[in-house]
Protein backbone atom coordinates (compact mmCIF):
# COMPACT_ATOMS: atom_id res chain seq x y z
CA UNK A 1 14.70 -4.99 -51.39
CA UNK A 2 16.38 -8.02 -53.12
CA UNK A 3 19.49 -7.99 -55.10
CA UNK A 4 18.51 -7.91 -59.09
CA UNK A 5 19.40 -11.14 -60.66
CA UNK A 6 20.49 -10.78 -64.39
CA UNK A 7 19.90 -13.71 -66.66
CA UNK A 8 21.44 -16.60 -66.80
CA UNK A 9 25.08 -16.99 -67.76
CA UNK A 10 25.64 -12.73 -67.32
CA UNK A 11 28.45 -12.29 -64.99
CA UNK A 12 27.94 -10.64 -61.97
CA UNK A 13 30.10 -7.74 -60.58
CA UNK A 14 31.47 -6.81 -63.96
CA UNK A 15 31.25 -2.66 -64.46
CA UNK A 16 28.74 -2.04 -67.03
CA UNK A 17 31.20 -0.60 -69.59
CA UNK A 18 33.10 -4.17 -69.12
CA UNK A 19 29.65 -6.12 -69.75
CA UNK A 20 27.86 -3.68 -72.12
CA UNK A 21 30.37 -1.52 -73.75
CA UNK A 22 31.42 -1.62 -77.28
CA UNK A 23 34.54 -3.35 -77.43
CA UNK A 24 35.96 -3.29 -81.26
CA UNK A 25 38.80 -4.10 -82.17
CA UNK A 26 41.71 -3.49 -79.43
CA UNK A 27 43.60 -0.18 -79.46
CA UNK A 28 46.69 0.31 -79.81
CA UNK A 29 46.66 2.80 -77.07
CA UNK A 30 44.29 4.24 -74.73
CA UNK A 31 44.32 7.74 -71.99
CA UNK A 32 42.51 5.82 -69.64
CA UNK A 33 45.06 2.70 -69.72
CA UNK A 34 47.92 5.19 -69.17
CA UNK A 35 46.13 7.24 -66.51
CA UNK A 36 45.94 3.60 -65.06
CA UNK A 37 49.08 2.82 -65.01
CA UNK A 38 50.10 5.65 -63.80
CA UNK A 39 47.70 5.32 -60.23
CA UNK A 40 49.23 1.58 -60.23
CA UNK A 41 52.82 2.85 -60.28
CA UNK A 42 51.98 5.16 -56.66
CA UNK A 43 51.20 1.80 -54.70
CA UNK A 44 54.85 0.47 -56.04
CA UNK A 45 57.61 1.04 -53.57
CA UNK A 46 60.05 3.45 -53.18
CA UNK A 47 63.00 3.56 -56.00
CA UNK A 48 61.33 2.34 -59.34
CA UNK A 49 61.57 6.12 -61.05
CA UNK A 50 65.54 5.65 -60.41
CA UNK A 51 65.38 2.74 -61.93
CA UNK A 52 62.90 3.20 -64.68
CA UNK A 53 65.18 6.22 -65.67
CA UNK A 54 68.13 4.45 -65.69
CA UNK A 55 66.58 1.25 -68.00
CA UNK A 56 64.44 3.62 -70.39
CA UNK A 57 66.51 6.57 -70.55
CA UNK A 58 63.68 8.77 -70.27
CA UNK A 59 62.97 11.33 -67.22
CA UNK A 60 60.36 10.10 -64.99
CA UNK A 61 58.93 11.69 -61.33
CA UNK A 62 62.94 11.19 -60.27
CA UNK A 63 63.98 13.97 -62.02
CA UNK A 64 60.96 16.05 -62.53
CA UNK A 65 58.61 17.53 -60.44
CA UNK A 66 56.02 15.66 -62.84
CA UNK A 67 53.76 13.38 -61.71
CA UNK A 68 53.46 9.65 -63.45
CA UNK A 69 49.96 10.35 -64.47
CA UNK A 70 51.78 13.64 -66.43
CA UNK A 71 54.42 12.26 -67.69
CA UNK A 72 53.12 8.88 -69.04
CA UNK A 73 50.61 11.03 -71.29
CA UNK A 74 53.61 12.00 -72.66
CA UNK A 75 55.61 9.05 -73.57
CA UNK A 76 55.57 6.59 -76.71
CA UNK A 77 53.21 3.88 -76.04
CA UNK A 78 56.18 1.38 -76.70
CA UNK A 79 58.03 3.00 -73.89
CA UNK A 80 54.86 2.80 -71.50
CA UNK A 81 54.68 -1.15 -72.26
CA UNK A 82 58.86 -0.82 -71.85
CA UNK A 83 57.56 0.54 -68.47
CA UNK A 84 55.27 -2.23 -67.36
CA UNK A 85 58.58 -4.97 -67.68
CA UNK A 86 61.10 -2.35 -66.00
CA UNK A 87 58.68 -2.26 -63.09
CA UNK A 88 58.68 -6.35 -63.61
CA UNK A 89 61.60 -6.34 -62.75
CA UNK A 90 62.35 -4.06 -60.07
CA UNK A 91 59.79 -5.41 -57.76
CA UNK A 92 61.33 -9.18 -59.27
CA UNK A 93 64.93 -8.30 -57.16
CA UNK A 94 62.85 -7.37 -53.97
CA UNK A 95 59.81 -9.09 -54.03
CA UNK A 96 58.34 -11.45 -56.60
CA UNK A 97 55.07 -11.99 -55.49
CA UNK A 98 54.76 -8.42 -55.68
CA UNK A 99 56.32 -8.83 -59.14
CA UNK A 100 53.37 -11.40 -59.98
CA UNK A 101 50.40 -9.06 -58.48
CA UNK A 102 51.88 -6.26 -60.79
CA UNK A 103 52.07 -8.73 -63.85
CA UNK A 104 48.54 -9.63 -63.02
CA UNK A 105 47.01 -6.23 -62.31
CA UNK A 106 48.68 -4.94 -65.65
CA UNK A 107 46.89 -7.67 -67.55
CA UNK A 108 43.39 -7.06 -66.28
CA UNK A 109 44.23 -3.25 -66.72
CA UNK A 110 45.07 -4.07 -70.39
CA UNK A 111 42.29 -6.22 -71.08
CA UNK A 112 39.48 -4.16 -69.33
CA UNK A 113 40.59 -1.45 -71.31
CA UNK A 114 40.94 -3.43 -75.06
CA UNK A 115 44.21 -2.53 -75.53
CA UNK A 116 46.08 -4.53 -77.86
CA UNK A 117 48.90 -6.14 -75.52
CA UNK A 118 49.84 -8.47 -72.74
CA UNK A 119 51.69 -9.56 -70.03
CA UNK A 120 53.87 -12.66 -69.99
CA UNK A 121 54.59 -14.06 -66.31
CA UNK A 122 58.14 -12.57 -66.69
CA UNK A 123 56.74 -9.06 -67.50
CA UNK A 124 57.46 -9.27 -71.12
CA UNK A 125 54.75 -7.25 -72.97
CA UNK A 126 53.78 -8.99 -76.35
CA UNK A 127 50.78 -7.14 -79.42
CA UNK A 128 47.50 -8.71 -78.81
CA UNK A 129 45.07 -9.07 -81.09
CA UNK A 130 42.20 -11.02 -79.81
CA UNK A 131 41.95 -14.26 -78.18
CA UNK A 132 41.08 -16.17 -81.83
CA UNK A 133 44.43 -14.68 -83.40
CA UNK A 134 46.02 -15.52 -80.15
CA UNK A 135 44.96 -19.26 -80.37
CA UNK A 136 45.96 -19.35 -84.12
CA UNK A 137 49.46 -17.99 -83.36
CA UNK A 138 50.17 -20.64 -80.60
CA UNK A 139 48.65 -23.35 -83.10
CA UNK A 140 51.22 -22.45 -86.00
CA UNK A 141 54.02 -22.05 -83.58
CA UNK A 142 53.57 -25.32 -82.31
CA UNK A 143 52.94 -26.89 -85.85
CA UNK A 144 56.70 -25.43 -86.32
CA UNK A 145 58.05 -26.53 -83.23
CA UNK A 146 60.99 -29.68 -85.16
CA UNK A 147 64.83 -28.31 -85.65
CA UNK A 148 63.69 -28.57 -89.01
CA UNK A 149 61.21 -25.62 -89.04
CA UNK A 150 63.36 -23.13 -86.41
CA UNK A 151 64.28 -20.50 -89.12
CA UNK A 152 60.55 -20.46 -90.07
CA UNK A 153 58.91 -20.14 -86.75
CA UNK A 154 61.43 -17.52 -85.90
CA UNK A 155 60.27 -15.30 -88.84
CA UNK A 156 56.16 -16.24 -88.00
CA UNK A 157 57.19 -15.03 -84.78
CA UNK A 158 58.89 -11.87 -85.32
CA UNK A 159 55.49 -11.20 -88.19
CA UNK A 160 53.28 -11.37 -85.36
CA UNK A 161 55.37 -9.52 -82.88
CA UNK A 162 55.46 -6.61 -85.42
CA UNK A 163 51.38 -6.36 -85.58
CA UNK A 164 50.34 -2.71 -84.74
CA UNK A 165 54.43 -1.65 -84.62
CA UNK A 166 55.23 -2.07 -88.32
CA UNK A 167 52.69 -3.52 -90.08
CA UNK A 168 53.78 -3.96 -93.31
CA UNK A 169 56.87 -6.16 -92.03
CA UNK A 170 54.45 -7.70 -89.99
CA UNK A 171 52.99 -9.16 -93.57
CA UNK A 172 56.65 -9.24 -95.17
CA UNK A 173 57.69 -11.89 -92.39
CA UNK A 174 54.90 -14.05 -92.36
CA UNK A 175 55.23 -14.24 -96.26
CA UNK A 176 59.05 -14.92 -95.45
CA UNK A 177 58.33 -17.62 -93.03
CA UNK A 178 55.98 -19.81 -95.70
CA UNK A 179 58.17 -18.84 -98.29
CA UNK A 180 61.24 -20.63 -96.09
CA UNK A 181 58.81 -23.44 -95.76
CA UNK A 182 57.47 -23.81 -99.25
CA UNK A 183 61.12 -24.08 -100.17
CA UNK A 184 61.86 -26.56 -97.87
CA UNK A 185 59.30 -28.86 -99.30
CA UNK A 186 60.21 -27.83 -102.80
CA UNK A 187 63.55 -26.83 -102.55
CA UNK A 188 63.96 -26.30 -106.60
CA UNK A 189 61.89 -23.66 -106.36
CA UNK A 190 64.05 -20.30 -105.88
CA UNK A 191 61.20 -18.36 -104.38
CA UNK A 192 57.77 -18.42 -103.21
CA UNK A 193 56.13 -17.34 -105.78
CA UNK A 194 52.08 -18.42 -107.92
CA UNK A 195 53.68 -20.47 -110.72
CA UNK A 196 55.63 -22.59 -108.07
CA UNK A 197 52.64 -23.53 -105.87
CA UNK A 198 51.63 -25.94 -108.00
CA UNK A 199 54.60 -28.06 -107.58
CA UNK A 200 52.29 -28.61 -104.41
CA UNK A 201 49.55 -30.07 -106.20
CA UNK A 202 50.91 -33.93 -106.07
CA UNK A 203 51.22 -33.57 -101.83
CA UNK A 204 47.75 -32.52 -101.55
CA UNK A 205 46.30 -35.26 -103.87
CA UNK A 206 48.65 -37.91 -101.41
CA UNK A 207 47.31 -36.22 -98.39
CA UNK A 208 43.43 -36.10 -99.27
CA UNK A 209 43.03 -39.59 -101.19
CA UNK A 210 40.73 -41.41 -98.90
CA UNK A 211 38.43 -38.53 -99.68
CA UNK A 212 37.40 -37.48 -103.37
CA UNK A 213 35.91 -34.29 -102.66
CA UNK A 214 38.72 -32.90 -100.10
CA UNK A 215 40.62 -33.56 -102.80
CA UNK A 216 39.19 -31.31 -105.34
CA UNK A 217 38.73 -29.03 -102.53
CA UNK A 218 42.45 -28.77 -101.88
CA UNK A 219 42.72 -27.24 -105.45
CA UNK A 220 41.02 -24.56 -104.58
CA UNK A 221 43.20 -24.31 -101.63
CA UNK A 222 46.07 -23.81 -103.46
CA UNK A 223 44.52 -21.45 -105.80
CA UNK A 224 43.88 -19.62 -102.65
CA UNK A 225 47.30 -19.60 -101.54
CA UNK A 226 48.40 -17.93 -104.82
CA UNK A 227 46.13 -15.33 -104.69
CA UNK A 228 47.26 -14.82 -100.79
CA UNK A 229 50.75 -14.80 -102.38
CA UNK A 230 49.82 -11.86 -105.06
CA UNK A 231 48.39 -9.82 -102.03
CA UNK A 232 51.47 -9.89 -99.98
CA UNK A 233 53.70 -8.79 -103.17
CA UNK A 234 52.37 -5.38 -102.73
CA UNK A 235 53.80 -4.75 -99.36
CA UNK A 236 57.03 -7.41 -99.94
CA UNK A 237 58.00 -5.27 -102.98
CA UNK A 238 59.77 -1.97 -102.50
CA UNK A 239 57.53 0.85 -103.67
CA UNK A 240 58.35 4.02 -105.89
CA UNK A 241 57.64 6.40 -103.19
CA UNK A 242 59.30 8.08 -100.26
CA UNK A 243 57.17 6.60 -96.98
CA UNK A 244 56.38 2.90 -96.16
CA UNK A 245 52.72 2.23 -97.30
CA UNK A 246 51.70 0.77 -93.77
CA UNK A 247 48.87 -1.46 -94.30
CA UNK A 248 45.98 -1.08 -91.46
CA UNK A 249 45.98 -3.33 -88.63
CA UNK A 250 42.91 -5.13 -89.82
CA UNK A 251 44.29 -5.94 -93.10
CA UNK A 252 48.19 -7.01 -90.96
CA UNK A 253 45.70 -9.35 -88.95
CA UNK A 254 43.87 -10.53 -92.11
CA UNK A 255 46.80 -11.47 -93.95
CA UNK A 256 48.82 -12.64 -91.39
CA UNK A 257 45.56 -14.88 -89.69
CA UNK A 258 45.67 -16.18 -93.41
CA UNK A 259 49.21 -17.10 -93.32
CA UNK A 260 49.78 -18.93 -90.62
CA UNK A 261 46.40 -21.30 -91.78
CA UNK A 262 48.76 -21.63 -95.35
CA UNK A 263 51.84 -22.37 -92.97
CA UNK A 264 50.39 -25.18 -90.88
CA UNK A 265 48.95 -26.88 -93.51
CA UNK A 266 52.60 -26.78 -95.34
CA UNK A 267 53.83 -27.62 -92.52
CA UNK A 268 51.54 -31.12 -92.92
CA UNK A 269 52.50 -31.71 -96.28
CA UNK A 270 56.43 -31.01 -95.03
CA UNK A 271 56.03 -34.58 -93.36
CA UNK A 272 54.77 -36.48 -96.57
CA UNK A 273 57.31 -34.49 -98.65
């Protein structure tokens, strides 16, 4: 009997929960991913539960009679990613291509499993939304990339960074980053704030006046930056109650995908400023 074909443009040798399962949104963390990290870290040589012990400060199969598999179910998902870069860089001081394969397998492992992180080629693990927020991110970070705008990329960074840790300062510091901006383009204006963003209005007329409908549209741009603005007040502003309102991850995303559009297109009308 004949192989099946499947239809054109369906990948072949994918599992079926990789080709047919419902993905979502990726999770913040997952049994399977740590049970498969866990088989991983038995093909890794000799020495790396010393070593993880001694960079985490946690007990691992060194000083247990625990397996990985047990003792990774066990552990705070930010000190299983901590993991995946001490074992980076263990295998990095004896062996880097084996310090690449492990980089590489960790990544598929994450992916194939929708978990919200990934690898950097120097074993740095970094949240991961999904490969549009991804693409935005790199797009405002580059759109900040002068002297000029360090400060502000630095706090757009550290709001992303913070997505499905702390999400409210995830919001907080991507407000702070296009707040630094706006005031750098308007620098009498004290704060970032709706009855400033007009001040605005004159660079968006100068950047859309070859076109007389962009340039009405760009009013409703900036009416959509204020109300942006009002929504972030709620989580920049200290509340009257005992525990951090932590917004969800979908609304971090939303807001944050939302300000880095309002940041790169300040960061255009920085350069007519």
């Amino acid at each position: 009997m004949t192989a099946f074909e499947p239809k054109p443009g369906v990948p072949k040798g994918l599992r079926f929960d990789q080709l047919y399962g419902r993905r979502g949104e990726p999770a913040r963390d997952s049994e399977k991913m740590r049970h498969r990290i866990a088989a991983l870290l038995r093909e890794v040589p000799e020495g790396v539960e010393k070593f993880a012990e001694a960079e985490l400060g946690l007990r691992s199969p060194y000083s247990t009679s625990s397996s990985w598999t047990t003792i990774l179910q066990k552990w705070d998902v930010q000190d299983v990613m901590g993991l995946i870069t001490v074992v980076a860089v263990y295998l990095r001081g004896s062996n880097p291509n084996k310090a690449t394969a492990w980089i590489s397998l960790a990544n598929r492992l994450l992916e194939e499993e929708n978990v919200g992180y990934r690898v950097d080629d120097r074993g740095g693990v970094h949240p991961h939304i999904d490969a549009e927020f991804a693409s935005a991110r790199a797009a405002t970070i580059s759109a900040l990339s002068t002297t000029r705008h360090a400060n502000v990329a630095k706090e757009f960074e550290a709001g992303t960074d913070a997505i499905g840790t702390d999400n409210k300062i995830a919001i907080v510091r991507t407000f702070m980053a296009a707040e630094g901006l706006f005031r750098l383009i308007i620098n009498s204006s004290p704060r970032l704030i709706t009855g400033e963003v007009d001040k605005l209005l004159p660079l968006m007329k100068a950047r859309f006046k070859e076109d007389a409908i962009a340039e009405r549209v760009s009013v409703k741009i900036l009416a959509s930056f204020k109300d942006w603005i009002d929504a972030c007040h709620f989580y920049r502003h200290e509340q009257a109650q005992e525990a951090v309102a932590q917004p969800s991850i979908e609304l971090a995303v939303l807001l944050v995908s939302q300000g880095a559009s309002f940041i790169r297109l300040l960061a255009e009308l920085d350069a007519l400023a």
